[in-house]
PDB file of N, CA and C in Angstrom:
ATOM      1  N   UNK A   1      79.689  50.961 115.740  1.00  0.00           N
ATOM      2  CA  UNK A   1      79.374  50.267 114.513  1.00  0.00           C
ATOM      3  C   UNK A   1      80.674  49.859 113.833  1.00  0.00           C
ATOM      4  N   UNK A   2      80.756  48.621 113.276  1.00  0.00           N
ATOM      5  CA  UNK A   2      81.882  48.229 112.684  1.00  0.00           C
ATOM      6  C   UNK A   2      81.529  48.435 111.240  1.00  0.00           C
ATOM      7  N   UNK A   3      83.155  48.969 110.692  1.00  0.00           N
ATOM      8  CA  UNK A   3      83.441  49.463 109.390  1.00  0.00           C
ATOM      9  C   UNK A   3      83.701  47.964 108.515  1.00  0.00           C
ATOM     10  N   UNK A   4      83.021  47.855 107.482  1.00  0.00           N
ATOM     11  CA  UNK A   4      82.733  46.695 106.629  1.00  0.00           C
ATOM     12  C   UNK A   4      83.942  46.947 105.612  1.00  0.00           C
ATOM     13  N   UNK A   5      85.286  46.066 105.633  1.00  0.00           N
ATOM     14  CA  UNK A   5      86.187  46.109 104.617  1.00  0.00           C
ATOM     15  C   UNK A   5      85.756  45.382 103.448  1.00  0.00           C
ATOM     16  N   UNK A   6      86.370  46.450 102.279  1.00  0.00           N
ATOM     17  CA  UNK A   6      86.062  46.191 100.792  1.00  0.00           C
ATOM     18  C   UNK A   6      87.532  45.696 100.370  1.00  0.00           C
ATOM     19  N   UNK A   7      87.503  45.143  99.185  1.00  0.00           N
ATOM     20  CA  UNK A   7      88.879  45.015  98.629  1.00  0.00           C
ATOM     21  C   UNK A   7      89.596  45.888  98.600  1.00  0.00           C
ATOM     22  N   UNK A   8      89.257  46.530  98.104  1.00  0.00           N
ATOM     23  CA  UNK A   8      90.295  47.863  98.026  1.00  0.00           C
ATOM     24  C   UNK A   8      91.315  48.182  99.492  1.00  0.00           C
ATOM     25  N   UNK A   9      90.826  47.942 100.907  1.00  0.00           N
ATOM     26  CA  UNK A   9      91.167  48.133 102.080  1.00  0.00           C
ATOM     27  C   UNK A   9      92.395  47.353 102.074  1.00  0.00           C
ATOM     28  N   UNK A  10      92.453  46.511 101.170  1.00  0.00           N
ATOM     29  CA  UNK A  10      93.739  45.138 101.683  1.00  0.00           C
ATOM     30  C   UNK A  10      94.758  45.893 101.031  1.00  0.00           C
ATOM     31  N   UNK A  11      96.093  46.163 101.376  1.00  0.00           N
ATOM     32  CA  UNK A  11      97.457  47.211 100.190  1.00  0.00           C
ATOM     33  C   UNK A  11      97.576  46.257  99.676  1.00  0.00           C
ATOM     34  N   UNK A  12      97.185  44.903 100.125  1.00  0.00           N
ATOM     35  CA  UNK A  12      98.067  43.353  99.006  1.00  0.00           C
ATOM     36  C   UNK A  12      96.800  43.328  97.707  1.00  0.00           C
ATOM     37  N   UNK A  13      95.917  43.322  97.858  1.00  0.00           N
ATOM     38  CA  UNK A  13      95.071  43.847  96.443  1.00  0.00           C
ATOM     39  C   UNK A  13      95.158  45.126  95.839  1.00  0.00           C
ATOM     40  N   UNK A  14      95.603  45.849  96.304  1.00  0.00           N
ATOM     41  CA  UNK A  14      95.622  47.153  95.896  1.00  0.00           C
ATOM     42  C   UNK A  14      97.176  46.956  94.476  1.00  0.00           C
ATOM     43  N   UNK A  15      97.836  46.322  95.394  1.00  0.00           N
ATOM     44  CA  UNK A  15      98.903  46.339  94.128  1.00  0.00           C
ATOM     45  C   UNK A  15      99.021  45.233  93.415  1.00  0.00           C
ATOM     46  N   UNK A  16      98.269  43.859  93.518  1.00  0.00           N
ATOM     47  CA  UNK A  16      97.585  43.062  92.398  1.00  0.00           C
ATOM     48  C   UNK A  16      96.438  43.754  90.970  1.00  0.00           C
ATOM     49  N   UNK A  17      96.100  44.824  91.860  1.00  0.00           N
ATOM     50  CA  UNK A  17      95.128  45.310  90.509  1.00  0.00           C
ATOM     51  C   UNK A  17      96.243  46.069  89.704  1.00  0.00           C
ATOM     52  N   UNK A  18      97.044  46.799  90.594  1.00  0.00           N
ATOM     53  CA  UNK A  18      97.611  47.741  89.695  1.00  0.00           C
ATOM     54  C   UNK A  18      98.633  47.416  89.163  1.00  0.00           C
ATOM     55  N   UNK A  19      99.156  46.162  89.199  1.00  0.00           N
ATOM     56  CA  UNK A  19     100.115  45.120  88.344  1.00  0.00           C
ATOM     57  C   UNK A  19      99.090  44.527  87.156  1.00  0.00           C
ATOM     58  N   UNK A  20      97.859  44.980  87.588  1.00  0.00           N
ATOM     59  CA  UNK A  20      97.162  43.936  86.421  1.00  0.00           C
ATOM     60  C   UNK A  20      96.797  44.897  85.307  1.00  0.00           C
ATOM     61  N   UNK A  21      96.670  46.258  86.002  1.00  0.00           N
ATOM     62  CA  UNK A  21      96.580  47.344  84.717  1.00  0.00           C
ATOM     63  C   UNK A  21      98.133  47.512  84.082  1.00  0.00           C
ATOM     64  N   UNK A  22      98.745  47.357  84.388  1.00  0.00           N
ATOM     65  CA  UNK A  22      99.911  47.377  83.611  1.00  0.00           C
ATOM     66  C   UNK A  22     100.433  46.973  83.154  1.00  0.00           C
ATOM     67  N   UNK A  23      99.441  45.365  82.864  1.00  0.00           N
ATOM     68  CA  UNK A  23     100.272  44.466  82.223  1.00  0.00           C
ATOM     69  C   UNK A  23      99.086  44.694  80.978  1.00  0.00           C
ATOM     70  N   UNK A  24      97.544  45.005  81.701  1.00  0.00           N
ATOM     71  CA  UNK A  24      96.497  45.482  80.515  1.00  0.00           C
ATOM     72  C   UNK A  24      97.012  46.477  79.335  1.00  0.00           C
ATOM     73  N   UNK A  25      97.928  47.411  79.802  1.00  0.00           N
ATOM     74  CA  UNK A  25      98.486  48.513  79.639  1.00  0.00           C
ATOM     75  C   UNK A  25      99.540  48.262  78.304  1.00  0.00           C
ATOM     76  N   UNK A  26     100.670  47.022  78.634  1.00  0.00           N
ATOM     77  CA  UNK A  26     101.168  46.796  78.414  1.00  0.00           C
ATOM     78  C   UNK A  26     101.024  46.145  76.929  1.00  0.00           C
ATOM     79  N   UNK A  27      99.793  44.653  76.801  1.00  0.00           N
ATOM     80  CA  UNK A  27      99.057  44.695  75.604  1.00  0.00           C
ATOM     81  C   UNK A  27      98.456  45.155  74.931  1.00  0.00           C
ATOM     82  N   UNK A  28      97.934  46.328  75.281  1.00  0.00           N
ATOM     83  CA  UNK A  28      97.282  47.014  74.762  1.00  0.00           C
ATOM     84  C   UNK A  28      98.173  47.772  73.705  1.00  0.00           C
ATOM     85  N   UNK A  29      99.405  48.279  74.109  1.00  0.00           N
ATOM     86  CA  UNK A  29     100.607  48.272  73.603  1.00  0.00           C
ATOM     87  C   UNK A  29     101.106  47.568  72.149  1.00  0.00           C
ATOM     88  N   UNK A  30     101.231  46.285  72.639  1.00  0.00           N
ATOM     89  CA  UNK A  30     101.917  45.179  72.130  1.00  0.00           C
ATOM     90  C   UNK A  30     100.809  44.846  71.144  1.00  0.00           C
ATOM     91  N   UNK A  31      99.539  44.404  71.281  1.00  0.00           N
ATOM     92  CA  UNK A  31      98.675  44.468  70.277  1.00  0.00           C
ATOM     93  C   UNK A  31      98.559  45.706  69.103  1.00  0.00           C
ATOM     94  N   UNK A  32      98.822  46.981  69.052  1.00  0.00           N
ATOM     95  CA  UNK A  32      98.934  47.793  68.448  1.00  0.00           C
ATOM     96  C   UNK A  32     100.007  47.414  67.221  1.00  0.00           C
ATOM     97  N   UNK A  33     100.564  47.011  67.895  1.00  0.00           N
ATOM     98  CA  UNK A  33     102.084  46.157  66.565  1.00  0.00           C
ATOM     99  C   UNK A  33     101.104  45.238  65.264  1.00  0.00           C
ATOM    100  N   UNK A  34      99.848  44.354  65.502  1.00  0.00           N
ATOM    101  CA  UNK A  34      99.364  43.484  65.023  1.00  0.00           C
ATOM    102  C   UNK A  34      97.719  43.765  64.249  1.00  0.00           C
ATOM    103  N   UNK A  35      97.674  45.562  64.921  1.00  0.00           N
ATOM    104  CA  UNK A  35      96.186  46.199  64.737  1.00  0.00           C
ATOM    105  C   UNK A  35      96.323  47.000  63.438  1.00  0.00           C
ATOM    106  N   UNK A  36      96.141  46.862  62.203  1.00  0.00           N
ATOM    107  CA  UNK A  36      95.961  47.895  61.678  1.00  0.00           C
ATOM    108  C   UNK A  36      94.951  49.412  61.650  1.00  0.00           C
ATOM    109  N   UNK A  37      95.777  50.137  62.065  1.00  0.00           N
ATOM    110  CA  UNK A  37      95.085  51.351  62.488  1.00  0.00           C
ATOM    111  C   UNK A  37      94.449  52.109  61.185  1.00  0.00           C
ATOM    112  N   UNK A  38      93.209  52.463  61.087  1.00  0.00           N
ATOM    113  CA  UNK A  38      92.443  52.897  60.002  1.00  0.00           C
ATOM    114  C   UNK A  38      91.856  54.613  60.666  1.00  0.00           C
ATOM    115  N   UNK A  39      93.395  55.024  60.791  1.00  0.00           N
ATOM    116  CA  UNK A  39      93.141  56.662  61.298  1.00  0.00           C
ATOM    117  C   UNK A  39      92.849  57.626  59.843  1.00  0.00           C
ATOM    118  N   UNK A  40      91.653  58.384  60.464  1.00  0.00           N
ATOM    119  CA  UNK A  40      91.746  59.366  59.634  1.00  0.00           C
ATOM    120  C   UNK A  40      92.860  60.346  59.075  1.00  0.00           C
ATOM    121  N   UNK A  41      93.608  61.064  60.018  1.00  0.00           N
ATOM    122  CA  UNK A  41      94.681  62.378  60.415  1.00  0.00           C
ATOM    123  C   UNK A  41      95.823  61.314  60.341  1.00  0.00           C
ATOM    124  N   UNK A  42      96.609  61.807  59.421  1.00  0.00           N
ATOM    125  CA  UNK A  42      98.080  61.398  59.864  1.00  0.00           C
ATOM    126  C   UNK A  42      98.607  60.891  61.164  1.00  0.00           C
ATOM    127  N   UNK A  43      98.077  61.994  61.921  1.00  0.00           N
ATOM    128  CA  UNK A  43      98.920  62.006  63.413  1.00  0.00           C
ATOM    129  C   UNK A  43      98.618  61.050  64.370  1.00  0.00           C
ATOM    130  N   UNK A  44      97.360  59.648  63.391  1.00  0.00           N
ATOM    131  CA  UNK A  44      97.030  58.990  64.296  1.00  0.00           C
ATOM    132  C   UNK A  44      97.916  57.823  64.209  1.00  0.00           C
ATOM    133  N   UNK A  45      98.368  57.691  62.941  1.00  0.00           N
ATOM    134  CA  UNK A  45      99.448  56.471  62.684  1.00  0.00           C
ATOM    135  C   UNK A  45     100.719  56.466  63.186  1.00  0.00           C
ATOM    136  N   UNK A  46     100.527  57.535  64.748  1.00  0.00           N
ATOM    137  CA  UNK A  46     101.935  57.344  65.558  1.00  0.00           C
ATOM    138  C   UNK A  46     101.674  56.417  66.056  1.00  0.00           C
ATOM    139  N   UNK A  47     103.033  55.718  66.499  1.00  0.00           N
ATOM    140  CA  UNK A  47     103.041  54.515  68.360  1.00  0.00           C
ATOM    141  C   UNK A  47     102.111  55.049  69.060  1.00  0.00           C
ATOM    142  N   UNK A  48     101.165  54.498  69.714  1.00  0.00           N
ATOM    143  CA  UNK A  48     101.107  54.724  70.790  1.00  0.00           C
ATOM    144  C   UNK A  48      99.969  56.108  71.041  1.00  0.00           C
ATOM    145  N   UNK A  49      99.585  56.189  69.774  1.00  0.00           N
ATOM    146  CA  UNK A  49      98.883  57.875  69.411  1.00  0.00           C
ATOM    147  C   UNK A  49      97.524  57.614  71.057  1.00  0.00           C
ATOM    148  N   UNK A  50      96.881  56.456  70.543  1.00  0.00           N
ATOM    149  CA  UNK A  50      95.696  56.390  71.304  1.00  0.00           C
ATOM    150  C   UNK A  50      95.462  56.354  72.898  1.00  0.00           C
ATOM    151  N   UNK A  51      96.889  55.670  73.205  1.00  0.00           N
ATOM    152  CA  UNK A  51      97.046  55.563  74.798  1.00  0.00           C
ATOM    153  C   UNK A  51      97.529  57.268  75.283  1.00  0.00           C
ATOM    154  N   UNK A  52      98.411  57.954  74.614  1.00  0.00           N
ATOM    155  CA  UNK A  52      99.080  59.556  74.832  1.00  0.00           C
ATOM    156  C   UNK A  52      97.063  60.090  75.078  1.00  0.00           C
ATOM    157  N   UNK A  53      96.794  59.996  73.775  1.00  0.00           N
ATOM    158  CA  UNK A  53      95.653  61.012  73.967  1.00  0.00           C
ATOM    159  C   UNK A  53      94.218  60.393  74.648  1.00  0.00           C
ATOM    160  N   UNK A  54      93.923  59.445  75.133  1.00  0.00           N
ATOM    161  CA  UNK A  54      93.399  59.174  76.344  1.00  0.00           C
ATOM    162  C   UNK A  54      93.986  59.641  77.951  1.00  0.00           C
ATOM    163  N   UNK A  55      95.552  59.315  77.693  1.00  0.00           N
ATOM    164  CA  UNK A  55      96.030  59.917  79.076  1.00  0.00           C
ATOM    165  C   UNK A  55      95.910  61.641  79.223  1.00  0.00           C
ATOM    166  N   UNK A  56      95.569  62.199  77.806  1.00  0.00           N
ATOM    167  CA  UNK A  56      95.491  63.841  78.136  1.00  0.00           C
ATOM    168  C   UNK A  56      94.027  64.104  78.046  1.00  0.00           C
ATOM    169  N   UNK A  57      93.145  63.285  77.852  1.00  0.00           N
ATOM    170  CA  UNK A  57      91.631  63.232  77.570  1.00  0.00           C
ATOM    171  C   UNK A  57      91.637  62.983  79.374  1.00  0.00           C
ATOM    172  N   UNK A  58      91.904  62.033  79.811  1.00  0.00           N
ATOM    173  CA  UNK A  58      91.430  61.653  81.176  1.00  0.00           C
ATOM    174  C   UNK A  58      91.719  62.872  82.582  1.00  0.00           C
ATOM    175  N   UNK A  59      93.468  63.687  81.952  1.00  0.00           N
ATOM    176  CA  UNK A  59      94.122  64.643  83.152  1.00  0.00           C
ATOM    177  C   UNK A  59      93.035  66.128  82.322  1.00  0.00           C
ATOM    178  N   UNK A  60      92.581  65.863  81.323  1.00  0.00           N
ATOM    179  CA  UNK A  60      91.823  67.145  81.308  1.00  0.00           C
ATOM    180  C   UNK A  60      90.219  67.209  81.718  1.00  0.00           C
ATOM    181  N   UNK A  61      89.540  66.050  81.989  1.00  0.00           N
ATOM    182  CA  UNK A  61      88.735  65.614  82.534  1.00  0.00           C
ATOM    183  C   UNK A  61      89.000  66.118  83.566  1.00  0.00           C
ATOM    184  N   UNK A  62      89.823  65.324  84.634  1.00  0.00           N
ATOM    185  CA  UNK A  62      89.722  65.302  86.272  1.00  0.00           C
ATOM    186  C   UNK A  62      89.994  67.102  86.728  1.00  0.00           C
ATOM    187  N   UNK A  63      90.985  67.977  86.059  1.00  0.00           N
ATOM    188  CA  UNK A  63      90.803  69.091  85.858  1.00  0.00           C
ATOM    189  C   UNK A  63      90.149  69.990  85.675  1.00  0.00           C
ATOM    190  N   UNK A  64      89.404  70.008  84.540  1.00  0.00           N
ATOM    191  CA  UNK A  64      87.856  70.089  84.069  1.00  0.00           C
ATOM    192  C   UNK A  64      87.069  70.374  85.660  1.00  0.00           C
ATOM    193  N   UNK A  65      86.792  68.905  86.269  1.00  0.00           N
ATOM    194  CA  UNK A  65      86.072  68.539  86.936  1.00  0.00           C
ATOM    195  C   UNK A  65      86.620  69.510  88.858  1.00  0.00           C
ATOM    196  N   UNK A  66      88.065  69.485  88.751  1.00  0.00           N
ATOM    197  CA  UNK A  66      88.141  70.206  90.155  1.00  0.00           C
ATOM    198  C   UNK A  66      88.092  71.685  90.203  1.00  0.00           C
ATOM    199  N   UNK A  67      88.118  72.049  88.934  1.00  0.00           N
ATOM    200  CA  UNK A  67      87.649  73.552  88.294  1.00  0.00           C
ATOM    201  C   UNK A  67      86.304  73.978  88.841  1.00  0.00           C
ATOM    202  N   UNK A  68      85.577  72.833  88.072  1.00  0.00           N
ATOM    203  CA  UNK A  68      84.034  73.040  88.422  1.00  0.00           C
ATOM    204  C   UNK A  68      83.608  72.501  89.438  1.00  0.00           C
ATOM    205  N   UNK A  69      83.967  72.023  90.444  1.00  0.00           N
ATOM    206  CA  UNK A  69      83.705  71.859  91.880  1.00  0.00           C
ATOM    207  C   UNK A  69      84.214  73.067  92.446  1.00  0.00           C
ATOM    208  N   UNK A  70      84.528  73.850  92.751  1.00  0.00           N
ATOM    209  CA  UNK A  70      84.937  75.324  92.832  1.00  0.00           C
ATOM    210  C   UNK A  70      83.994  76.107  93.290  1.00  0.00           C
ATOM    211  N   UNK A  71      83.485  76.033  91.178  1.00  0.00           N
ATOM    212  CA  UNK A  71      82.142  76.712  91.222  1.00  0.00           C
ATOM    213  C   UNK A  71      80.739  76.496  91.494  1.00  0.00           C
ATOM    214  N   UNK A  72      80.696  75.008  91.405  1.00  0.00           N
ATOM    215  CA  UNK A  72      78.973  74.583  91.745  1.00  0.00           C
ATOM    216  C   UNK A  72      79.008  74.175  93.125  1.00  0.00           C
ATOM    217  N   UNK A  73      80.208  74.014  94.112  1.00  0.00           N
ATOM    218  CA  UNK A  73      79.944  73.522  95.261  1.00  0.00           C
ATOM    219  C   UNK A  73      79.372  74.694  96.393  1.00  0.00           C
ATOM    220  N   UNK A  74      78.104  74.123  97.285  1.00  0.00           N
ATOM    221  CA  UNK A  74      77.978  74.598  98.244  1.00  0.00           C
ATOM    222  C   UNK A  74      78.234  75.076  99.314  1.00  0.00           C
ATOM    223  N   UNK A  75      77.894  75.712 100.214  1.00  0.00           N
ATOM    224  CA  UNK A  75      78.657  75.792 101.364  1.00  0.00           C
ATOM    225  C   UNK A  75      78.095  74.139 102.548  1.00  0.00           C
ATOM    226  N   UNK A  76      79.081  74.307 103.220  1.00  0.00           N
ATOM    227  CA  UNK A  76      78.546  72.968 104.292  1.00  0.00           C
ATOM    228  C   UNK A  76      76.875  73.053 104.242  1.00  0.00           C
ATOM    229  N   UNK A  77      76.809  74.504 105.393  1.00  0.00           N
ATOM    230  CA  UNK A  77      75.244  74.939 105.980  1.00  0.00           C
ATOM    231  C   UNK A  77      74.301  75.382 104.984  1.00  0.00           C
ATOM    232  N   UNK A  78      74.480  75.290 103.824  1.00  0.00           N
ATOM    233  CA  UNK A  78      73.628  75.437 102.570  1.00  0.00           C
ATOM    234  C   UNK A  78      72.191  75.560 102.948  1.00  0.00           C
ATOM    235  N   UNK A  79      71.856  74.122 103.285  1.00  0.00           N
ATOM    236  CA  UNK A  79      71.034  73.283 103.505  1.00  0.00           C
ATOM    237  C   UNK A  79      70.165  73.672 105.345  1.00  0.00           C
ATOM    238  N   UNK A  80      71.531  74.057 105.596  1.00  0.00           N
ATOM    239  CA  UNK A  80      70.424  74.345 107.303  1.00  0.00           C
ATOM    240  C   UNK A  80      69.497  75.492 107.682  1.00  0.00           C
ATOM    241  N   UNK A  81      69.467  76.221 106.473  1.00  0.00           N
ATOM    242  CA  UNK A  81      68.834  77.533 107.020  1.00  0.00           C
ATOM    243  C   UNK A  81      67.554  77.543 107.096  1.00  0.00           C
TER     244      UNK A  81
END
């Protein structure tokens, strides 16, 4: 049976997307200069407050998540007995 390539398979798209998040990345940035931020907490009217604490929201997620694959995962033969 032949394996059906997706985009993702090509490395020359692979690093078109990820030039394109970083330029997303990048305005997202640069727009912040032009956004007035209507933070509650002080600590939100840093640079950059929202991109820092999404990037520690997202590594405590995926963490979170290989924690608890640990504990809820099965064995292979779970299922064969």
């Amino acid at each position: 049976m032949k394996k059906e390539l997706t985009i993702f398979d090509n490395p020359e798209n692979v690093k078109r997307l990820r030039k394109g998040f970083y330029v997303a990345l990048v305005l997202v940035l640069v727009a912040e200069f032009f956004v007035d931020m209507h933070g509650y907490f002080s600590v939100e009217h840093f640079f950059g407050f929202y991109a820092v604490y999404g990037f520690i929201s997202y590594v405590f997620l995926i963490f979170t998540a290989k924690f608890l694959r640990t504990i809820l995962m099965r064995k292979e033969d779970y299922y064969d007995k």
